[in-house]
Each structure stands twice: as C-alpha cells, then as structure tokens.
N, C-alpha and C. Protein backbone atom coordinates (compact mmCIF):
# COMPACT_ATOMS: atom_id res chain seq x y z
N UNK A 1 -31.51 -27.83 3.59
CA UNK A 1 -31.00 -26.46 3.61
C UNK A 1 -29.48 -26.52 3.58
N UNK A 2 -28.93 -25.86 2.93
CA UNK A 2 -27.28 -25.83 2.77
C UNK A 2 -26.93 -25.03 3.67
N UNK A 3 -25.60 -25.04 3.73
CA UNK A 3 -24.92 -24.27 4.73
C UNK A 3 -24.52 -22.75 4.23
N UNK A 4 -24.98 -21.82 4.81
CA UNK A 4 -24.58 -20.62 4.68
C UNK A 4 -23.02 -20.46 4.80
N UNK A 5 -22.08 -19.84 4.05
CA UNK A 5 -20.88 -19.11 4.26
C UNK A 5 -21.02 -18.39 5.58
N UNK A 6 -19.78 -17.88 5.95
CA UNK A 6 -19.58 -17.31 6.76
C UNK A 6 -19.27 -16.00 6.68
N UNK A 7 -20.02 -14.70 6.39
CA UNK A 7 -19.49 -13.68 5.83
C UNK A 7 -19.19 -12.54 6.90
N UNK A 8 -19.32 -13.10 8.03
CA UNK A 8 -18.98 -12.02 9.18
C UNK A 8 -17.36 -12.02 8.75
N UNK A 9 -17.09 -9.90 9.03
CA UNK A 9 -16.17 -9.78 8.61
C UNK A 9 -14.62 -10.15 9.53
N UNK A 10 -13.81 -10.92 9.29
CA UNK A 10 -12.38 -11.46 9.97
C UNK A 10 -12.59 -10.33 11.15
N UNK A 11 -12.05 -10.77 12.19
CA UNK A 11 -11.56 -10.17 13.89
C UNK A 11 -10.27 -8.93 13.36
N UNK A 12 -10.47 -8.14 13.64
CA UNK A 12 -9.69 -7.23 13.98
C UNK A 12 -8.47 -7.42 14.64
N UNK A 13 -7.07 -7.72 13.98
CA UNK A 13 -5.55 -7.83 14.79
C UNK A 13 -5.90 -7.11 16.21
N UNK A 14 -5.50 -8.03 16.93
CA UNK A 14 -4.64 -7.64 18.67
C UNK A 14 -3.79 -6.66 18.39
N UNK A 15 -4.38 -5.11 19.53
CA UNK A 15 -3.58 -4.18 19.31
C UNK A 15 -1.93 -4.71 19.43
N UNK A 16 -1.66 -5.65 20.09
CA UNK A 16 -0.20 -5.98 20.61
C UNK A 16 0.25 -6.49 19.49
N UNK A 17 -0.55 -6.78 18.33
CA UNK A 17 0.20 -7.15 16.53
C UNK A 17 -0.11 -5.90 15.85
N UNK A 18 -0.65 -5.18 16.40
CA UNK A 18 -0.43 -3.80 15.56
C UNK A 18 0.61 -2.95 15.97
N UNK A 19 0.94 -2.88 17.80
CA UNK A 19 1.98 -1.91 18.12
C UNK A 19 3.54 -2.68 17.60
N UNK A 20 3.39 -4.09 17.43
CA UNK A 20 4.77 -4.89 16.97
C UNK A 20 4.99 -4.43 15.59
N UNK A 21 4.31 -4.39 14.50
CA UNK A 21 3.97 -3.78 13.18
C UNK A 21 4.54 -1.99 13.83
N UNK A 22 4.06 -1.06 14.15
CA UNK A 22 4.31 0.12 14.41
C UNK A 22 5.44 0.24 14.71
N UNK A 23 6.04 -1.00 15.75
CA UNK A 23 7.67 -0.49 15.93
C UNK A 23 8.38 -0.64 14.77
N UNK A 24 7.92 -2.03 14.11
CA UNK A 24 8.84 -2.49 13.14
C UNK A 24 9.03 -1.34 11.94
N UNK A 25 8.28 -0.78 11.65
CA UNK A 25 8.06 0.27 10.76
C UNK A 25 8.30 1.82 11.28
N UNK A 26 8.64 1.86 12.13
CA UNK A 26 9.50 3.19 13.00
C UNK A 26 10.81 2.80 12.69
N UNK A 27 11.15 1.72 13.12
CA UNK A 27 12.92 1.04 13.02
C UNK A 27 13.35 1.12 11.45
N UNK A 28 11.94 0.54 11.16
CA UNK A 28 12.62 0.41 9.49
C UNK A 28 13.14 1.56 8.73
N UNK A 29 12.14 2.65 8.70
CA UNK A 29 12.36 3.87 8.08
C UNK A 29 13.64 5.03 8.65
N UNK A 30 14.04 4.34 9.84
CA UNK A 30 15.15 4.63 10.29
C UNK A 30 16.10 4.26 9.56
N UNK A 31 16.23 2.85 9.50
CA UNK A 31 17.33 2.24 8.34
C UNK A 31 17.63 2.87 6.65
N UNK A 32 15.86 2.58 6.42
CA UNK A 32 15.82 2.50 5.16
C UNK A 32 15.23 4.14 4.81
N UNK A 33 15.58 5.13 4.72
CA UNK A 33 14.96 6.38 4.20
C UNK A 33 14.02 6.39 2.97
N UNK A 34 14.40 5.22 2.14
CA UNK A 34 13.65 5.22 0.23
C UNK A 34 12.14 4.44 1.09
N UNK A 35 11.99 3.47 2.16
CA UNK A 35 11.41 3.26 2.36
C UNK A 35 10.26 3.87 2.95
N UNK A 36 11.00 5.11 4.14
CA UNK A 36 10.26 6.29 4.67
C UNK A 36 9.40 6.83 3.38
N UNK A 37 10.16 7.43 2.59
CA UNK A 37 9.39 7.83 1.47
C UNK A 37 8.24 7.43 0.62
N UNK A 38 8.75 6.08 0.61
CA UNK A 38 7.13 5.46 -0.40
C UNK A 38 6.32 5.15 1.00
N UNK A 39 6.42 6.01 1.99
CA UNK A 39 5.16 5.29 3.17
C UNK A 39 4.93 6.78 3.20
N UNK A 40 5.48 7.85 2.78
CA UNK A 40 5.20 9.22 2.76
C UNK A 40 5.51 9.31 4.50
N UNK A 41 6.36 9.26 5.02
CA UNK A 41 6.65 9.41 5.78
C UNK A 41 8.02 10.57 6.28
N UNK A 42 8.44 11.85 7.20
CA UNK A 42 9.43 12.81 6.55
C UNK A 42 10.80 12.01 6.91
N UNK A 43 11.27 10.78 7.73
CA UNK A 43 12.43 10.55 8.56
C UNK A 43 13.29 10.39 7.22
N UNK A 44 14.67 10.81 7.08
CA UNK A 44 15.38 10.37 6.36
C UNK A 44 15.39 11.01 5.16
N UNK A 45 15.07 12.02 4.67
CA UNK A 45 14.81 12.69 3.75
C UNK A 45 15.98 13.08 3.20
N UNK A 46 17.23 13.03 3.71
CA UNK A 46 18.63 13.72 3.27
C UNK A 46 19.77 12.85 3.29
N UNK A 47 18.90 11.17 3.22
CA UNK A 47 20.16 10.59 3.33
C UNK A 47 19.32 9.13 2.57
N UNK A 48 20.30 8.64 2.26
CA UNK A 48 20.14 7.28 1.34
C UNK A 48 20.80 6.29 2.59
N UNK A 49 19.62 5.01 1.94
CA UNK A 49 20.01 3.53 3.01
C UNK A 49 21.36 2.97 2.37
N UNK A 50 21.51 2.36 3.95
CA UNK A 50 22.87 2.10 4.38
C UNK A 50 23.53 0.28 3.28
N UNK A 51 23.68 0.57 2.33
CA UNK A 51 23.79 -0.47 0.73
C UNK A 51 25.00 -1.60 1.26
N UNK A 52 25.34 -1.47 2.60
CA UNK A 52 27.17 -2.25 2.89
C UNK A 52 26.19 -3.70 3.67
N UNK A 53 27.29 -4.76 3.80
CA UNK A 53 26.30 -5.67 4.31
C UNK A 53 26.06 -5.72 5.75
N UNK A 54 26.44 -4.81 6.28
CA UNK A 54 26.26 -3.92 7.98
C UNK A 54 24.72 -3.01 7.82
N UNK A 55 24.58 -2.57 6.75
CA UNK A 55 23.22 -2.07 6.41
C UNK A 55 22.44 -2.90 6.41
N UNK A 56 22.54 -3.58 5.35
CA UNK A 56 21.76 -5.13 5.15
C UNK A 56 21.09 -6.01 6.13
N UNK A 57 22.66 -6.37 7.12
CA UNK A 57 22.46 -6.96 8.21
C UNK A 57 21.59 -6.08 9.69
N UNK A 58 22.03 -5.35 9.51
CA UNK A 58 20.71 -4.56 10.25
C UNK A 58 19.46 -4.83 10.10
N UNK A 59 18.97 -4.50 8.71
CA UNK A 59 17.60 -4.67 8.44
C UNK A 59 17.26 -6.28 8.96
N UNK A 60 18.16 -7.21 8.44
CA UNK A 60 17.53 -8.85 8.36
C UNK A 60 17.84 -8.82 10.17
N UNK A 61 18.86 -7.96 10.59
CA UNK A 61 18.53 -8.14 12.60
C UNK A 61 17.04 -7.82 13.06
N UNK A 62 16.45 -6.63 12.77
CA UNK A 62 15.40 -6.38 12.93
C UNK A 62 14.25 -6.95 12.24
N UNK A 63 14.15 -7.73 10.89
CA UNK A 63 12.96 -8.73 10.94
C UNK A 63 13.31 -9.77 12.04
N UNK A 64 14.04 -10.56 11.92
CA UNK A 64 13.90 -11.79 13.21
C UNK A 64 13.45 -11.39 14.05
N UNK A 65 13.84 -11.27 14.79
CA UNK A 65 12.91 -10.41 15.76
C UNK A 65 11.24 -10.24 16.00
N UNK A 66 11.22 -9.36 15.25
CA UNK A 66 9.90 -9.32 14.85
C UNK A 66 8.96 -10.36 14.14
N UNK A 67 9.47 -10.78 13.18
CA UNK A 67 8.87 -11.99 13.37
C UNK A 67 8.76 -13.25 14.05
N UNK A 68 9.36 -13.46 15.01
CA UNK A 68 9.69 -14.20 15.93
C UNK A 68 8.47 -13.73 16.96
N UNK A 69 8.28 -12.19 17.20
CA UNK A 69 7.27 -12.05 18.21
C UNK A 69 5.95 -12.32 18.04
C-alpha cells in the first residue's frame, strides 16, 4: 500500500501573526496612501506618499521590525 498524501488543509496562522500583519498594514497605509487605495481602504485619500528618502526610510523602519517579530 503506498503512502497517502497529506491533504488535510495547512493550520490556520496564530492570531498573534495575524494581529502583527494588521498593525503592519494600519502603519503602512498611513505612510503610503496609493497603497491604502489598492487595499480599498479610505486613510489617505488627499494626499500622496512621502517620495524623499525620510519617506522611504520610514517605510524600510517599519518592515524590520516586523519582520523581525
């Protein structure tokens, strides 16, 4: 008899990798408004992301971080 696959479906993320995901994506759309938008989201609607490398560097502050957690 061969071995059956395993087709039970993958575990469900730890809410504590979903609320890290939720912040990161609250923060982001803060930064990034074009980003708010393609998530259809309303924050930022009257203003364009911050293009200087203080903008930039913001965003790459807030992945480390997060990915780090």
């Amino acid at each position: 008899m061969q071995d059956m696959p395993d087709t039970r479906p993958a575990a469900a993320p730890s809410r504590r990798v979903r609320d890290i995901a939720d912040a990161y994506v609250d923060q982001l759309v803060a930064l990034n408004p074009i980003v708010a938008t393609r998530l259809g989201r309303p924050e930022g609607q009257d203003r364009l992301p911050d293009p200087s490398p203080a903008g930039e560097g913001a965003e790459a502050d807030l992945r480390a971080p997060t990915l780090a957690s």
